[in-house]
Structure formats: C-alpha cells, structure tokens
N, C-alpha and C. Protein backbone atom coordinates (compact mmCIF):
# COMPACT_ATOMS: atom_id res chain seq x y z
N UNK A 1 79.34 58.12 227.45
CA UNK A 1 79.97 57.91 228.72
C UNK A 1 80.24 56.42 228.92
N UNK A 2 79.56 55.66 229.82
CA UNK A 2 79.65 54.23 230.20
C UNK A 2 78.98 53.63 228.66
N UNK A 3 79.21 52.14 228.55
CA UNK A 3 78.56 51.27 227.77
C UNK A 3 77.33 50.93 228.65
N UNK A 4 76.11 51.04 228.02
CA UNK A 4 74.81 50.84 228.11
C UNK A 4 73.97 52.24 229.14
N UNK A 5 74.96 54.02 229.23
CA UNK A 5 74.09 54.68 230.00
C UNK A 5 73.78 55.10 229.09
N UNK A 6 72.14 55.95 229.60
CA UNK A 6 71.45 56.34 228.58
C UNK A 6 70.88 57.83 229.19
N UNK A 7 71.97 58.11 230.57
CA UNK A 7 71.36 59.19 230.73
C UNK A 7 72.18 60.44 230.14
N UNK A 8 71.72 61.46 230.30
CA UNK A 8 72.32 62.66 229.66
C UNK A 8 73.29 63.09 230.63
N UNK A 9 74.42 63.49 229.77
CA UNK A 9 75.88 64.21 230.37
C UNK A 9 75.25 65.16 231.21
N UNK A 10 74.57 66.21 231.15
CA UNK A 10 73.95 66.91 231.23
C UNK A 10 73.08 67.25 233.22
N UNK A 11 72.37 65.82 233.16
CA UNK A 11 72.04 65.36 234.05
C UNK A 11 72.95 64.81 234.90
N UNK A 12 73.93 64.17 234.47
CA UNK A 12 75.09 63.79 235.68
C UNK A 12 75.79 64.92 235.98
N UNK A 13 75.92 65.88 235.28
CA UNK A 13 76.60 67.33 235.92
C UNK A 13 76.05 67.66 236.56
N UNK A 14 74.73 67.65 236.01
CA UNK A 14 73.48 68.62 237.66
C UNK A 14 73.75 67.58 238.99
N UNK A 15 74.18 66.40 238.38
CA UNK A 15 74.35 65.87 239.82
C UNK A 15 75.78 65.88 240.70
N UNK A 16 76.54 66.16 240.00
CA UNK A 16 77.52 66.27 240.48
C UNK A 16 77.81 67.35 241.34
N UNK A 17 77.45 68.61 240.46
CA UNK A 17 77.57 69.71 240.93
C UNK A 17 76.74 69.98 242.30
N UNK A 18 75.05 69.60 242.28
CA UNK A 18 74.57 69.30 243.11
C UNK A 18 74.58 68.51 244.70
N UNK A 19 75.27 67.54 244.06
CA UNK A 19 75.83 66.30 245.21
C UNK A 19 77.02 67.38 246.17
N UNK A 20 78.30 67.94 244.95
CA UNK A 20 78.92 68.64 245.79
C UNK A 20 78.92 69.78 246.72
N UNK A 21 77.86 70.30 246.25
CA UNK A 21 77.41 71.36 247.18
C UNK A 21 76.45 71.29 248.58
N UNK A 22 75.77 70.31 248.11
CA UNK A 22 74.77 69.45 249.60
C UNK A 22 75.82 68.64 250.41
N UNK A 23 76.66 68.06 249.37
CA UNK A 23 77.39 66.92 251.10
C UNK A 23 78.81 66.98 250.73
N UNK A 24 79.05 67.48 250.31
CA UNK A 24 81.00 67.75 249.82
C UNK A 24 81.65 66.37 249.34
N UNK A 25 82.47 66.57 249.43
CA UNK A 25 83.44 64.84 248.62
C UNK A 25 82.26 63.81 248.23
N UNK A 26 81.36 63.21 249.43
CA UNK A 26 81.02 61.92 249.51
C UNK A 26 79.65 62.34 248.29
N UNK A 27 79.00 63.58 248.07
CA UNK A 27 77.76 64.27 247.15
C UNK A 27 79.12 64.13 245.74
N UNK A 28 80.02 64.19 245.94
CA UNK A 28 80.81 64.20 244.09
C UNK A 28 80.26 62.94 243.63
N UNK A 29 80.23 61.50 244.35
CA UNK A 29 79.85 60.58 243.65
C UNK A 29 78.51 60.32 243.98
N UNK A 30 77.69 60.16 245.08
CA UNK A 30 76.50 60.55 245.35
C UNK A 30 75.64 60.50 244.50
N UNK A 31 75.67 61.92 244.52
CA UNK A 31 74.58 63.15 243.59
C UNK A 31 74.06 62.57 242.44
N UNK A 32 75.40 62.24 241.36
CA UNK A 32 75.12 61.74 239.99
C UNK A 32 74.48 60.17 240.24
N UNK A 33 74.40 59.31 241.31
CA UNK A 33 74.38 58.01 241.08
C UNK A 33 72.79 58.25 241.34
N UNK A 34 72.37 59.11 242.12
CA UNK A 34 70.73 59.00 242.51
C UNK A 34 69.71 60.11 242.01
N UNK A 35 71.22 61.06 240.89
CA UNK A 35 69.86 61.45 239.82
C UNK A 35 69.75 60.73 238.26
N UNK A 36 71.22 60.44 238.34
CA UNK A 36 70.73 59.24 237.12
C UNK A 36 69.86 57.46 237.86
N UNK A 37 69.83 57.65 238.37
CA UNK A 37 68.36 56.67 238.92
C UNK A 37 67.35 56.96 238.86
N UNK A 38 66.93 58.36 239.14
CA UNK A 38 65.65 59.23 239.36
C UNK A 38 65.37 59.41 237.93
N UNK A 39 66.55 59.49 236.51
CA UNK A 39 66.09 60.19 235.43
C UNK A 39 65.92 58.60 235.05
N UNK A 40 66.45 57.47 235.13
CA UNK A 40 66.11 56.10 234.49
C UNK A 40 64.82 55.67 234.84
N UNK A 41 64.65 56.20 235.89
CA UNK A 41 63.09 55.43 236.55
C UNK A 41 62.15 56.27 235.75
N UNK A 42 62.37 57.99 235.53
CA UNK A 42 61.11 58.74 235.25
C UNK A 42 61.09 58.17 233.84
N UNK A 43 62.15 57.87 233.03
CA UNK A 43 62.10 57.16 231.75
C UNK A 43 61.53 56.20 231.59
N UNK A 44 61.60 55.37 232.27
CA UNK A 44 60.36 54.19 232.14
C UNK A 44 59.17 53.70 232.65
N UNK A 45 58.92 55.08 233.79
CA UNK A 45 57.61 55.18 233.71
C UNK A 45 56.73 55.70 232.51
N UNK A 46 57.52 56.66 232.03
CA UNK A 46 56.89 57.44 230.83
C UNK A 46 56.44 56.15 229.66
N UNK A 47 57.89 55.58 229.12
CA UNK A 47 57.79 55.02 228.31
C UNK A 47 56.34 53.97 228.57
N UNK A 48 56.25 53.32 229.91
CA UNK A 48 55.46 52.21 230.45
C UNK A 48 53.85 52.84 230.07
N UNK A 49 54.10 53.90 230.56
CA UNK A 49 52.33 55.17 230.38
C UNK A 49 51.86 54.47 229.38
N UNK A 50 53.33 55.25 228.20
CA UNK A 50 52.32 55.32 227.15
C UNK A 50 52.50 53.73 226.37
N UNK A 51 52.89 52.77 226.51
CA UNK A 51 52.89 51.56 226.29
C UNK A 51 51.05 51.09 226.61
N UNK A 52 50.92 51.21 227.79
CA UNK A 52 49.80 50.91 228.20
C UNK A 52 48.66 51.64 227.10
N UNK A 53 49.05 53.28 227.28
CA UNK A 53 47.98 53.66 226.50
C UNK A 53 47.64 53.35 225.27
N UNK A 54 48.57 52.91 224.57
CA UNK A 54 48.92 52.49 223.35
C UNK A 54 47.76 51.23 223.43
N UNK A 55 48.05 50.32 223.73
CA UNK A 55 47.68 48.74 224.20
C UNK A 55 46.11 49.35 224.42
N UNK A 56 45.53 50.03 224.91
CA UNK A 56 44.53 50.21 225.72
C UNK A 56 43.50 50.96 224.80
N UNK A 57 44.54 51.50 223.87
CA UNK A 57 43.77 52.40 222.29
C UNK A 57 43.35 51.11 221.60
N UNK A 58 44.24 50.19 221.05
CA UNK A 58 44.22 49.12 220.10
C UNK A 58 43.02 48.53 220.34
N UNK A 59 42.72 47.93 222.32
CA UNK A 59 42.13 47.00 222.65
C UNK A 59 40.50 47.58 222.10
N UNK A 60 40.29 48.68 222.66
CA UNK A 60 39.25 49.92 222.48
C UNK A 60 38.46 49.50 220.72
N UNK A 61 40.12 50.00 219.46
CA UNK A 61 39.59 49.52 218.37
C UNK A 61 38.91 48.79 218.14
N UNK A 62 39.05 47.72 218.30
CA UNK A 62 38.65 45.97 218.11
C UNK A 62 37.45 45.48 218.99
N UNK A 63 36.73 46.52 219.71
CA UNK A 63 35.32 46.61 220.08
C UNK A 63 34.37 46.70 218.89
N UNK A 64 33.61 45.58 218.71
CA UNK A 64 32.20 45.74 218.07
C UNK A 64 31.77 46.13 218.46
N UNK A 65 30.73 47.28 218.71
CA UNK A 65 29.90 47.99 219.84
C UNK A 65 28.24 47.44 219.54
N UNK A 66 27.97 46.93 217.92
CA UNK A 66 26.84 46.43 217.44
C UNK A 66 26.48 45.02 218.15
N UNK A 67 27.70 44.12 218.36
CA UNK A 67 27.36 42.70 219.20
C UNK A 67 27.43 43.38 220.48
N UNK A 68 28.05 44.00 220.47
CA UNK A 68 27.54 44.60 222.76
C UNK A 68 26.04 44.56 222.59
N UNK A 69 25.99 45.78 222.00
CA UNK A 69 24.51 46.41 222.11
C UNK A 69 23.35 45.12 222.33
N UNK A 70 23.52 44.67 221.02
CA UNK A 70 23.08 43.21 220.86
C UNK A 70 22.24 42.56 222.42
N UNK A 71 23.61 41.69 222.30
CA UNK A 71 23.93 40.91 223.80
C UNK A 71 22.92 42.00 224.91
N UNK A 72 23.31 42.94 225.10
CA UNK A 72 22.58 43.60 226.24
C UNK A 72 20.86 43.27 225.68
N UNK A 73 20.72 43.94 225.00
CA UNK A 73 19.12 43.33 224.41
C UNK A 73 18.39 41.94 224.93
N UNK A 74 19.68 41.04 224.47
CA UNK A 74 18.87 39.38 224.75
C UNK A 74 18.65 39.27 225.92
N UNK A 75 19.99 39.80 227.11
CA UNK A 75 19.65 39.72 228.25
C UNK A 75 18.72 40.19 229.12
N UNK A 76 18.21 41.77 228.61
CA UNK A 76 16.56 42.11 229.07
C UNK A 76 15.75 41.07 229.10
C-alpha cells in the first residue's frame, strides 16, 4: 500500500468497512486510520514484551548464584 505501512490490507478493510457502517462517509476514512493505529501500537507493544523478556532472560544468565550465596554468608 503506502511506503513505510506495515499494516495488513486486511485490517484496513475491517476498517473501512467498519468505519462505514458506524458513521457513514466521515467512518470511510476514519475507521481505517484508528485501526491501523490500534494494530501499530498492539505491534509494538508485543514486540517491546518480548524485547524486555529477552533482555531480562540474558541478564538472569550471567548470575553467579555461588558469589551471591557467598556474599550473603559474610554478611551474617
């Protein structure tokens, strides 16, 4: 469609079709502009999730759990 959309044809029909049936003429352009917003945003929350989780696995790895343990000891 446009240069740089990334939402699905698919999804701008549901909005179109949608838009036109809730608010007539002014829902033809509407509809599609605020469900391809709704599908860009749920996209990068997702992507953001699992970014984090990702990041949050790695950090996890790279725990010595033998120097924790440790450390807790000296401090008794």
């Amino acid at each position: 469609m446009g240069r740089g959309l990334t939402t699905p044809t698919l999804v701008i029909f549901i909005g179109v079709i949608g838009g036109t049936l809730a608010h007539g003429i002014v829902g033809l352009f509407i509809g599609p502009i605020i469900l391809s917003l709704a599908w860009e945003l749920t996209v990068a929350w997702i992507h953001t999730d699992r970014a984090d989780a990702t990041r949050c696995r790695d950090e996890l790895s790279n725990v010595d759990l033998r120097s924790t343990f440790d450390a807790a000891r000296l401090v008794e």
